[in-house]
PDB file of N, CA and C in Angstrom:
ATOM      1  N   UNK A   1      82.711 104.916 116.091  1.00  0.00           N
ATOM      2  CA  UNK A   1      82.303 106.120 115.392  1.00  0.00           C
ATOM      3  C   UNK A   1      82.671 106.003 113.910  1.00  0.00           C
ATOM      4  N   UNK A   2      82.019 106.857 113.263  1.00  0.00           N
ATOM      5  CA  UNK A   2      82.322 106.331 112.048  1.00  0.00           C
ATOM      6  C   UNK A   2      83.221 107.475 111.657  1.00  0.00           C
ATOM      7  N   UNK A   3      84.154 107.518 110.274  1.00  0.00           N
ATOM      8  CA  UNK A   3      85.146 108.751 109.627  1.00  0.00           C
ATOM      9  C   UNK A   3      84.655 110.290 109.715  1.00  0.00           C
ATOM     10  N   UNK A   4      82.958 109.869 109.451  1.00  0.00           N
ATOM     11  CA  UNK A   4      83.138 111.357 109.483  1.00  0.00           C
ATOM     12  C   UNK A   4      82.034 112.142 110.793  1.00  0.00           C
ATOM     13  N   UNK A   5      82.060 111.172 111.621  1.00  0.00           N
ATOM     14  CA  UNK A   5      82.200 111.711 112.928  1.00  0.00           C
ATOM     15  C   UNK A   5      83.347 111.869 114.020  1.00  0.00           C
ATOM     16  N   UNK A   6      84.286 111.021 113.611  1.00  0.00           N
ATOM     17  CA  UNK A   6      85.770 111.727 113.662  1.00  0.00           C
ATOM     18  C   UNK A   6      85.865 112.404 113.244  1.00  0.00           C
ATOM     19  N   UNK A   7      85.757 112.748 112.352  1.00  0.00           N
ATOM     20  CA  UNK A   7      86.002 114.387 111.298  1.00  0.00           C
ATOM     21  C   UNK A   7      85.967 115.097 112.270  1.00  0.00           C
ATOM     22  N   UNK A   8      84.551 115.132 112.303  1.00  0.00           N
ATOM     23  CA  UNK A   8      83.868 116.380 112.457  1.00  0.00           C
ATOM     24  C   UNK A   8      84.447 116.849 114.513  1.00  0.00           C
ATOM     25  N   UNK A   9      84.266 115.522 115.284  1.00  0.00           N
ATOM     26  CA  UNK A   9      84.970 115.811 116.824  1.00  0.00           C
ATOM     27  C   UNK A   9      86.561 116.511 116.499  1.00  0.00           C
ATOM     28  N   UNK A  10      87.331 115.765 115.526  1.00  0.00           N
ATOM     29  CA  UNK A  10      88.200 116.367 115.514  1.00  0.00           C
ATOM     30  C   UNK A  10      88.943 117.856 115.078  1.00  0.00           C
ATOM     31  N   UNK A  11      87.559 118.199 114.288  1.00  0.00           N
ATOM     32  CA  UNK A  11      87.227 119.938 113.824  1.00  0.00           C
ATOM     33  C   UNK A  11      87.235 120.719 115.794  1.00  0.00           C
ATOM     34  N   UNK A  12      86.140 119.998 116.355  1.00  0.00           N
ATOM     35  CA  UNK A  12      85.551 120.464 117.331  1.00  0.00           C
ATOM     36  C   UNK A  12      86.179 120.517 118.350  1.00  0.00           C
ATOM     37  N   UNK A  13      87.680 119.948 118.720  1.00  0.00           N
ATOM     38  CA  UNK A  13      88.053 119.492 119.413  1.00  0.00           C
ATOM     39  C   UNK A  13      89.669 120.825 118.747  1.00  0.00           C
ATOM     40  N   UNK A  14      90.057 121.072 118.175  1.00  0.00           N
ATOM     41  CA  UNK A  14      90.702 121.936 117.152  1.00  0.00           C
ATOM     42  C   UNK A  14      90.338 123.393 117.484  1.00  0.00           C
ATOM     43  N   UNK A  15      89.068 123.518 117.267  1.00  0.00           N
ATOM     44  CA  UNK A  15      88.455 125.112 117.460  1.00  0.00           C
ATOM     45  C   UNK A  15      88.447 124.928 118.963  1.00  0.00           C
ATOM     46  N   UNK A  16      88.210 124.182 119.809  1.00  0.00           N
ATOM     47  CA  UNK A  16      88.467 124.503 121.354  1.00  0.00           C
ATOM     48  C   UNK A  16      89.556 124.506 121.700  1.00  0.00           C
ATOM     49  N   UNK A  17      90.335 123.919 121.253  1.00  0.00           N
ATOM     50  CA  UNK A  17      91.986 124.124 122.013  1.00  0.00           C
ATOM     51  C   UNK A  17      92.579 125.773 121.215  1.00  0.00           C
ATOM     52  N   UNK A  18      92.272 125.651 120.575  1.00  0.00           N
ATOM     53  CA  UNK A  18      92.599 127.776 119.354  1.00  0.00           C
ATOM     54  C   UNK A  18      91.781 128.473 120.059  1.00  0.00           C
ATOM     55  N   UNK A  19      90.498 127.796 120.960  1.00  0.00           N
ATOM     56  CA  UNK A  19      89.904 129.521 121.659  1.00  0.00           C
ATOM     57  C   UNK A  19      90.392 129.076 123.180  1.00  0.00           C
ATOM     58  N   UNK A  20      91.131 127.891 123.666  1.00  0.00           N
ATOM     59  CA  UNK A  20      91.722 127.738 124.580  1.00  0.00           C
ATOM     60  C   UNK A  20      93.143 128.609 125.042  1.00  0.00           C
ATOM     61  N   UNK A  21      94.026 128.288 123.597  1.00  0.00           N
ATOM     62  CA  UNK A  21      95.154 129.319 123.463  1.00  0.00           C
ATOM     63  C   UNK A  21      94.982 130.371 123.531  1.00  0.00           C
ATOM     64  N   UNK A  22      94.195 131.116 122.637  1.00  0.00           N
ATOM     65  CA  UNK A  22      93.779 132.675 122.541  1.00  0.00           C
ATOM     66  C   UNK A  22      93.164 133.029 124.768  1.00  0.00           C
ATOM     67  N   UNK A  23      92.812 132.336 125.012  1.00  0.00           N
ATOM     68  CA  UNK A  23      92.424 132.806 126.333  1.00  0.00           C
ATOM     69  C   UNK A  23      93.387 132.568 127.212  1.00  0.00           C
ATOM     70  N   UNK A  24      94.201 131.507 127.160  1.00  0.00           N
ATOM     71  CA  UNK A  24      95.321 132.001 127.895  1.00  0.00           C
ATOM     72  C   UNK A  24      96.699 132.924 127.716  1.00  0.00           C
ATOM     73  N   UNK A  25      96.549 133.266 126.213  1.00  0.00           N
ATOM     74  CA  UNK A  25      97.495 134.245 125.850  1.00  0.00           C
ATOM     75  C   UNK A  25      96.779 135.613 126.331  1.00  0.00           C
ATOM     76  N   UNK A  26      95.759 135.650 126.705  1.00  0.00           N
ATOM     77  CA  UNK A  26      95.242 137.008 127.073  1.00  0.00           C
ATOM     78  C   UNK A  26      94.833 136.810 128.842  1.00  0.00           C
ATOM     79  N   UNK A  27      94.971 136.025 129.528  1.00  0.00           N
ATOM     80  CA  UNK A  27      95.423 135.557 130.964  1.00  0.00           C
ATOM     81  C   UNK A  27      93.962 135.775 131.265  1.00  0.00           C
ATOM     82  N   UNK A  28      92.812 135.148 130.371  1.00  0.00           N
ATOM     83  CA  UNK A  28      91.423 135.164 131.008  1.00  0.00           C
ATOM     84  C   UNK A  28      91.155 133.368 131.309  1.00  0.00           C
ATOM     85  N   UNK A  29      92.337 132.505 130.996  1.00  0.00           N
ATOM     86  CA  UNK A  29      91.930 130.967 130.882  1.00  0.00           C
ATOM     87  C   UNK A  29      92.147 131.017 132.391  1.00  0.00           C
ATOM     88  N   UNK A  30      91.067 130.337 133.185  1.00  0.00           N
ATOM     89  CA  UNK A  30      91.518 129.737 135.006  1.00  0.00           C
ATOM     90  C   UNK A  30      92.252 128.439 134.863  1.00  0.00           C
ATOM     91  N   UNK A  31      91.556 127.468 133.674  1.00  0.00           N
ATOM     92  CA  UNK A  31      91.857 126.063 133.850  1.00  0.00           C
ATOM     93  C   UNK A  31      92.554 125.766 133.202  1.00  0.00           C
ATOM     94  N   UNK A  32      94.034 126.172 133.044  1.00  0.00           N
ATOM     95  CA  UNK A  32      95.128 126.106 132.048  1.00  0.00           C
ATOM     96  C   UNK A  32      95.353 124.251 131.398  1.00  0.00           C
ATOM     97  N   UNK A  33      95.192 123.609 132.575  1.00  0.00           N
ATOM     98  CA  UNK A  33      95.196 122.016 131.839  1.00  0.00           C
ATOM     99  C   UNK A  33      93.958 121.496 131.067  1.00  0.00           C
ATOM    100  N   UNK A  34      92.854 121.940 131.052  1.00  0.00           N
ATOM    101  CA  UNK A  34      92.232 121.600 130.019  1.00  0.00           C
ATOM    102  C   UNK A  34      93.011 122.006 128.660  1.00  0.00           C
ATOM    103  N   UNK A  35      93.884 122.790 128.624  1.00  0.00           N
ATOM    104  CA  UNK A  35      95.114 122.832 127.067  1.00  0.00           C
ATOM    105  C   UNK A  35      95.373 121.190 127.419  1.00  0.00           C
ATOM    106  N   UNK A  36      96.262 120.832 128.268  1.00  0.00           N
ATOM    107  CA  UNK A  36      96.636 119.299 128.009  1.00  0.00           C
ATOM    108  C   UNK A  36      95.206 118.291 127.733  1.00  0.00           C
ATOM    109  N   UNK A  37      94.388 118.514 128.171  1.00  0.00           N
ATOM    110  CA  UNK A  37      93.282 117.781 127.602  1.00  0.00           C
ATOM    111  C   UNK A  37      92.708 117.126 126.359  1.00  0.00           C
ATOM    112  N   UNK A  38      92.569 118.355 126.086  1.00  0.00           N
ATOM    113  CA  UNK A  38      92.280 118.896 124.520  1.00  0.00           C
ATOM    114  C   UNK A  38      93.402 118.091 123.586  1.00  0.00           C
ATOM    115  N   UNK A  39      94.948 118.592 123.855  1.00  0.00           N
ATOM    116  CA  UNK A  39      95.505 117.879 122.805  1.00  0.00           C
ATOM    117  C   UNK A  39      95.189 116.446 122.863  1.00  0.00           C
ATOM    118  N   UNK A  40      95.304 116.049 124.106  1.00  0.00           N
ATOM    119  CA  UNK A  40      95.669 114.591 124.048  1.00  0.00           C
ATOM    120  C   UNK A  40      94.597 113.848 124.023  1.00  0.00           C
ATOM    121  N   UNK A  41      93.391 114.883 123.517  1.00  0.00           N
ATOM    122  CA  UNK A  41      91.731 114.138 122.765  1.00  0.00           C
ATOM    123  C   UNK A  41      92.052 113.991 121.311  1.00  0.00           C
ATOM    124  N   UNK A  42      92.568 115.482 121.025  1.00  0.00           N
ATOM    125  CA  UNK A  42      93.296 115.514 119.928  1.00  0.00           C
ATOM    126  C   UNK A  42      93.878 114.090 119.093  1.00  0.00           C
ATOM    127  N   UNK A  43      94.945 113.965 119.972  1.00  0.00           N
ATOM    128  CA  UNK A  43      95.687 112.573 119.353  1.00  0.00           C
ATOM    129  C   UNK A  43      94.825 111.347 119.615  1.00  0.00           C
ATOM    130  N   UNK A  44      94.251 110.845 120.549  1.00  0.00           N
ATOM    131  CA  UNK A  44      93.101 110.303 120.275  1.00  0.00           C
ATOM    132  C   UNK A  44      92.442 109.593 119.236  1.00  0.00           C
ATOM    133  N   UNK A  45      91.812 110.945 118.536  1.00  0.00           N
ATOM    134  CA  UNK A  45      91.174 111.079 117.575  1.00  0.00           C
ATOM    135  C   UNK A  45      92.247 110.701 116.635  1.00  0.00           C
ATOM    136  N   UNK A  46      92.854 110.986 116.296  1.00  0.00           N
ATOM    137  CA  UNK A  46      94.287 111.089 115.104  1.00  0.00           C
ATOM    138  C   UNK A  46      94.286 109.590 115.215  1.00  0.00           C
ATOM    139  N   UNK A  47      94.204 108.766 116.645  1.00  0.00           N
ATOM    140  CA  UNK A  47      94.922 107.963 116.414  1.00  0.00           C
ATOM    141  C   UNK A  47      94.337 106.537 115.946  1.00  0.00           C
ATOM    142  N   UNK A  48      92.659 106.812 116.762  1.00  0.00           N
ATOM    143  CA  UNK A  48      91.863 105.885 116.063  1.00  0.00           C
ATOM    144  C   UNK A  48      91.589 106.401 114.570  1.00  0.00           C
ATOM    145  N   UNK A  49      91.512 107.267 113.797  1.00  0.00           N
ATOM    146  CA  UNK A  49      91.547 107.394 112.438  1.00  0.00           C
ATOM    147  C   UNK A  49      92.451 106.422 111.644  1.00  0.00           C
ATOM    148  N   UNK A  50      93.601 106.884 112.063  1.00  0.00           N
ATOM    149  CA  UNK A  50      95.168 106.597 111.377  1.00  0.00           C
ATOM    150  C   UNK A  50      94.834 104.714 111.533  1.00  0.00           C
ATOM    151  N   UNK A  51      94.120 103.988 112.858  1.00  0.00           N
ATOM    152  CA  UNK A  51      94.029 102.623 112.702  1.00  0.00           C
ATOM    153  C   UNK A  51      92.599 102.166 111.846  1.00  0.00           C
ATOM    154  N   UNK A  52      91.775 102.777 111.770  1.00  0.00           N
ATOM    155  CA  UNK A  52      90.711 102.319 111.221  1.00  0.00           C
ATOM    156  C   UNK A  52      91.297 102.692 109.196  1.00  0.00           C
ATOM    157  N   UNK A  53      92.085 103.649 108.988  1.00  0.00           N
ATOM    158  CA  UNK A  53      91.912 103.473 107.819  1.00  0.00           C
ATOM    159  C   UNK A  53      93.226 102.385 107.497  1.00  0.00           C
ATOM    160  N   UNK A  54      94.378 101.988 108.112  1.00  0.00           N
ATOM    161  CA  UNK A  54      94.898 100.807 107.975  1.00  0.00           C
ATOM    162  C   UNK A  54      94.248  99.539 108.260  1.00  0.00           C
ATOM    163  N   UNK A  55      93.154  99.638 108.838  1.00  0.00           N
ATOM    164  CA  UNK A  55      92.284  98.582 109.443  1.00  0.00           C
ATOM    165  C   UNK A  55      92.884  97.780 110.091  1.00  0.00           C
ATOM    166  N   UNK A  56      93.398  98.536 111.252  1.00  0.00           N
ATOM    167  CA  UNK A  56      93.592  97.802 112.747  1.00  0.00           C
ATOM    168  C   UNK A  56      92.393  97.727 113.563  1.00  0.00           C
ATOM    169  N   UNK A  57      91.486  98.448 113.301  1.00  0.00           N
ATOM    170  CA  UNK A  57      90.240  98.603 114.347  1.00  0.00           C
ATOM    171  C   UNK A  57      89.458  97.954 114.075  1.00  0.00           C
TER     172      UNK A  57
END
């Protein structure tokens, strides 16, 4: 993928885990581990960034 389609998953991926929180702080979330999901797409993302701009990738 290229930087700024990381970007942009990692925008997308950001606004779903914040309307993930907001729904389980209001006890309408069923699938509480999609929260662990999410982050750890999250880092993911973070983490192939962080190697492609040292150019490990």
């Amino acid at each position: 993928m290229s930087p700024n389609e990381l970007q942009s998953e990692l925008v997308d991926a950001k606004k779903e885990l914040f309307n993930l929180r907001l729904q389980n702080a209001t006890s309408q979330l069923d699938n509480t581990a999609r929260i662990k999901e999410v982050r750890r797409n999250i880092a993911r993302i973070r983490t192939v960034m962080t190697r492609k701009e040292r150019g490990l990738a």
